[in-house]
Each structure stands twice: as C-alpha cells, then as structure tokens.
Protein backbone atom coordinates (compact mmCIF):
# COMPACT_ATOMS: atom_id res chain seq x y z
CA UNK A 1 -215.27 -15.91 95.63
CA UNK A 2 -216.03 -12.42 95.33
CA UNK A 3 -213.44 -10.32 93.77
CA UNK A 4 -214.70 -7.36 91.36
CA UNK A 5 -214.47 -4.37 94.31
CA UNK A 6 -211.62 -6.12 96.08
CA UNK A 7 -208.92 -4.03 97.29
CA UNK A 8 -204.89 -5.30 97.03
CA UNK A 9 -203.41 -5.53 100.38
CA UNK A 10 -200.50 -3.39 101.25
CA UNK A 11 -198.20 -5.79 102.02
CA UNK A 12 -194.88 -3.68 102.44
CA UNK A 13 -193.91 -2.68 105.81
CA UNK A 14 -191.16 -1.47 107.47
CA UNK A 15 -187.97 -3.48 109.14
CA UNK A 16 -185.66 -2.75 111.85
CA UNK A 17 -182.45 -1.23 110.70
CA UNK A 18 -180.73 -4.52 111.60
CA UNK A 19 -182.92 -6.63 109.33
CA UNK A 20 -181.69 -4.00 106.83
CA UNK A 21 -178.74 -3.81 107.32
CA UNK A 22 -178.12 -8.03 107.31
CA UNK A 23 -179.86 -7.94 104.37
CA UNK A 24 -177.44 -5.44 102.75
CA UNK A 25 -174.78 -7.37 104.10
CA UNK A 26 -176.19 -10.63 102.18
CA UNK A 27 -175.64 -9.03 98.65
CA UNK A 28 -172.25 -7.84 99.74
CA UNK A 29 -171.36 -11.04 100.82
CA UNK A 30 -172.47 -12.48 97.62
CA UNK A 31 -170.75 -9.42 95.69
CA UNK A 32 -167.26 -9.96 97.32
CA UNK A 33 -167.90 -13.68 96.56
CA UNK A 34 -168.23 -13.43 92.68
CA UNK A 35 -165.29 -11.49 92.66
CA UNK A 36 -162.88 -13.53 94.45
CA UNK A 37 -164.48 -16.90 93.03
CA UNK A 38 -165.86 -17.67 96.86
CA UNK A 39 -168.21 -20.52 95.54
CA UNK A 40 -168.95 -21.50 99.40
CA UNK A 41 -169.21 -17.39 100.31
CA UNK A 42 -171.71 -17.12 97.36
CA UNK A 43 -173.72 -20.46 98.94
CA UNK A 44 -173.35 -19.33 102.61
CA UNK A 45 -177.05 -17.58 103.29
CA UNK A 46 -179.29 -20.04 100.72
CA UNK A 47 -181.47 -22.41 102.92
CA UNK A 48 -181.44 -26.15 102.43
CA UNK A 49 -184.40 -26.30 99.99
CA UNK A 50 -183.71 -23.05 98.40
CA UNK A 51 -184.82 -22.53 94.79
CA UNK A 52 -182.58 -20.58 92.27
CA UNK A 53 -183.25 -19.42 88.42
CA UNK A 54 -179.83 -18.39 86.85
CA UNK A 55 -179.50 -15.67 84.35
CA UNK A 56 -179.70 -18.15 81.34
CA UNK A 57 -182.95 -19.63 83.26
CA UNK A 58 -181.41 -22.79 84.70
CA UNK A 59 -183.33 -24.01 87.74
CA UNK A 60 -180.99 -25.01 90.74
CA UNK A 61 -182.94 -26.96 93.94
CA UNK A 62 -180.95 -27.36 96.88
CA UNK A 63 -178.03 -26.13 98.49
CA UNK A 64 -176.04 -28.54 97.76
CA UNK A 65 -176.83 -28.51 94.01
CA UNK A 66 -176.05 -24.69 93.79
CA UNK A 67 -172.74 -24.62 95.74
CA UNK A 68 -171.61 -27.34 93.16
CA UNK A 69 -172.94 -24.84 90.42
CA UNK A 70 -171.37 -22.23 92.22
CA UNK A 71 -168.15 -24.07 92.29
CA UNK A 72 -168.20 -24.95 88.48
CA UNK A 73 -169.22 -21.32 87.30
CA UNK A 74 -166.74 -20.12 89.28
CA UNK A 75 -163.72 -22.05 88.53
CA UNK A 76 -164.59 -21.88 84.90
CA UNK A 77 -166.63 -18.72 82.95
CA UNK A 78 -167.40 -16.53 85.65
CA UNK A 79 -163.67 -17.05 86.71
CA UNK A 80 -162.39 -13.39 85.57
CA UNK A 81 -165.54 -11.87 85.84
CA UNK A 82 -166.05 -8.32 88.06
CA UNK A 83 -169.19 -7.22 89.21
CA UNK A 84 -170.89 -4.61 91.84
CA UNK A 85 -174.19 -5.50 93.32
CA UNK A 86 -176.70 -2.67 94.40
CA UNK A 87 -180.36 -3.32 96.32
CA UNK A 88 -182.50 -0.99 94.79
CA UNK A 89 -185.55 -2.21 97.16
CA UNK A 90 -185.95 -3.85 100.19
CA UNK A 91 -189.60 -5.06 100.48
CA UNK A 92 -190.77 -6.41 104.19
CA UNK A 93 -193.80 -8.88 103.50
CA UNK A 94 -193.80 -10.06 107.08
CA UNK A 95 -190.90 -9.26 110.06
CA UNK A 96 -189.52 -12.51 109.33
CA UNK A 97 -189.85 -13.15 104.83
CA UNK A 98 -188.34 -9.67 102.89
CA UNK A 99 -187.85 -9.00 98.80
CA UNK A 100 -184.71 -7.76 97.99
CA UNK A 101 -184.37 -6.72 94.48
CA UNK A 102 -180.75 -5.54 93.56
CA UNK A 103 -179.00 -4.65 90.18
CA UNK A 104 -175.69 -6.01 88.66
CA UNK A 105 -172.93 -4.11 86.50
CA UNK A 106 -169.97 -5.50 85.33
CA UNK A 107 -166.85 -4.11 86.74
CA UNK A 108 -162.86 -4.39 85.89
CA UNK A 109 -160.98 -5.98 88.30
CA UNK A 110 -160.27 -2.57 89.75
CA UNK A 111 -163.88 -1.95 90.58
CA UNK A 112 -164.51 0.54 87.60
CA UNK A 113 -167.95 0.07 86.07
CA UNK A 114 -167.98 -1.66 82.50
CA UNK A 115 -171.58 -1.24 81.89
CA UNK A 116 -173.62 2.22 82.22
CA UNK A 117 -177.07 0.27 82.92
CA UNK A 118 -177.67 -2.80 85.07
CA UNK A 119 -176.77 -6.10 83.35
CA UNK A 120 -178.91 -8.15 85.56
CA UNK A 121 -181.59 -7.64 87.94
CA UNK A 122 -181.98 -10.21 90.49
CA UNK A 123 -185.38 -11.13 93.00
CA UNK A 124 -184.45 -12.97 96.70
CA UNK A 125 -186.48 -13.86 98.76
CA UNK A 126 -185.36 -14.54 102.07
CA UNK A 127 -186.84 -16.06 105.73
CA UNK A 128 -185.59 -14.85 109.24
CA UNK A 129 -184.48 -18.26 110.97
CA UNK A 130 -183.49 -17.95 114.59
CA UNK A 131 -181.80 -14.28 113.89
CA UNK A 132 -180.45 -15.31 110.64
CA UNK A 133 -182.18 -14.73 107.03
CA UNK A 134 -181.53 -17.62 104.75
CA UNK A 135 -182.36 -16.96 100.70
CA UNK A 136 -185.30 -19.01 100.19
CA UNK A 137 -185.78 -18.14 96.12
CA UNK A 138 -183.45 -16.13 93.61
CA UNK A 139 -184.86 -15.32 90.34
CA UNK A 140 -181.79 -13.78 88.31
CA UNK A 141 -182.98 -11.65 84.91
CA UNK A 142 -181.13 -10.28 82.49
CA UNK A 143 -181.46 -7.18 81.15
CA UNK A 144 -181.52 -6.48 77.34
CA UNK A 145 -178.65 -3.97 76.24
C-alpha cells in the first residue's frame, strides 16, 4: 500500500444543533451525577459493551462493571468530591459516532472553582442509536499540576 503522497482525510463535520446539544446534555448529566453521588445518573448513556479507562488507568468493560465502579467510587472517595465539566470540542466523525473532549476542575460544594487549570481531560466517544447517543469509549487523563 502506497502511502508517501497520501493525504489525511478530513474527517470532522458538522452536526445538527440537537446532536449538540444531547451531547452537551451527556456531560451535564454526568457532571450533576458526580456531584450528587448519582452512580446510576453517571452510568445512564454508556452502551452495553462500552469501554472505560479511569483517571488512574483502570480499564472498566461493560455497563454493568462500571455502574458497580460507579457505585463504589461514589459511596466511598469520590463521595465529597465537587467538580464542573466543560466540552471544549465536539468532533462529528460520521452523523451517527462524535468525539467529545471536555475538561474537569474541582469545585467546592458551592460550585466555586478549586483548581485554575483543568484537572482532567476526558475523550468519549459516543454512537447515535435510534435517536439516542450511547458512550461507546471514555479515556479519562489526568493532567499534571
């Protein structure tokens, strides 16, 4: 296979302000769950197979697997933990598979940012299932202070 004068595709393209807008809706979702200790809010959009890397690079496989990590985490050190949640890019590979890449500060309970510069930076990529996208992957990164 040729590839020396190969040209990358452009793979972005555009989505419908609905897609958008669900997709924003999936990190609030997720947001509002960490900080009420939601562990079946935080599992609601992740597909059946879906494949998650935590922050300290655990690999989770399976819904059912991650709402009972979601459910230990939760009830134990991420119990009195605050955080906000902001997509920084929304990446349409196809109409129906999108990248989302958001950031993650800690917060006080109040909502009042703790850290300056993203804590975490997160990867999801999600599939549009009969009107609904479902988080297929999650790679979670932390970021060096």
């Amino acid at each position: 296979m040729e590839t020396k004068n190969a040209q990358s595709p452009v793979v972005k393209g555009p989505g419908t302000d609905a897609d958008i807008a669900a997709l924003k809706k999936v990190i609030e979702d997720t947001e509002t769950a960490y900080n009420t200790n939601d562990a079946e809010l935080m599992t609601k959009y992740f597909a059946a197979e879906a494949s998650v890397v935590n922050a300290v690079g655990k690999r989770i496989v399976g819904r059912e697997a991650l709402l009972a990590a979601n459910q230990q985490g939760l009830a134990s050190f991420l119990k009195d933990q605050y955080v906000r949640y902001d997509v920084i890019e929304i990446n349409f590979v196809r109409p129906d598979v999108a990248l989302v890449h958001k950031q993650a500060r800690a917060t006080t309970s109040a909502g009042r940012l703790i850290d300056e510069d993203p804590a975490m930076l997160a990867l999801y990529v999600l599939e549009k299932e009969n009107d609904r996208w479902w988080i297929v992957v999650r790679q979670n990164t932390l970021v060096p202070s």
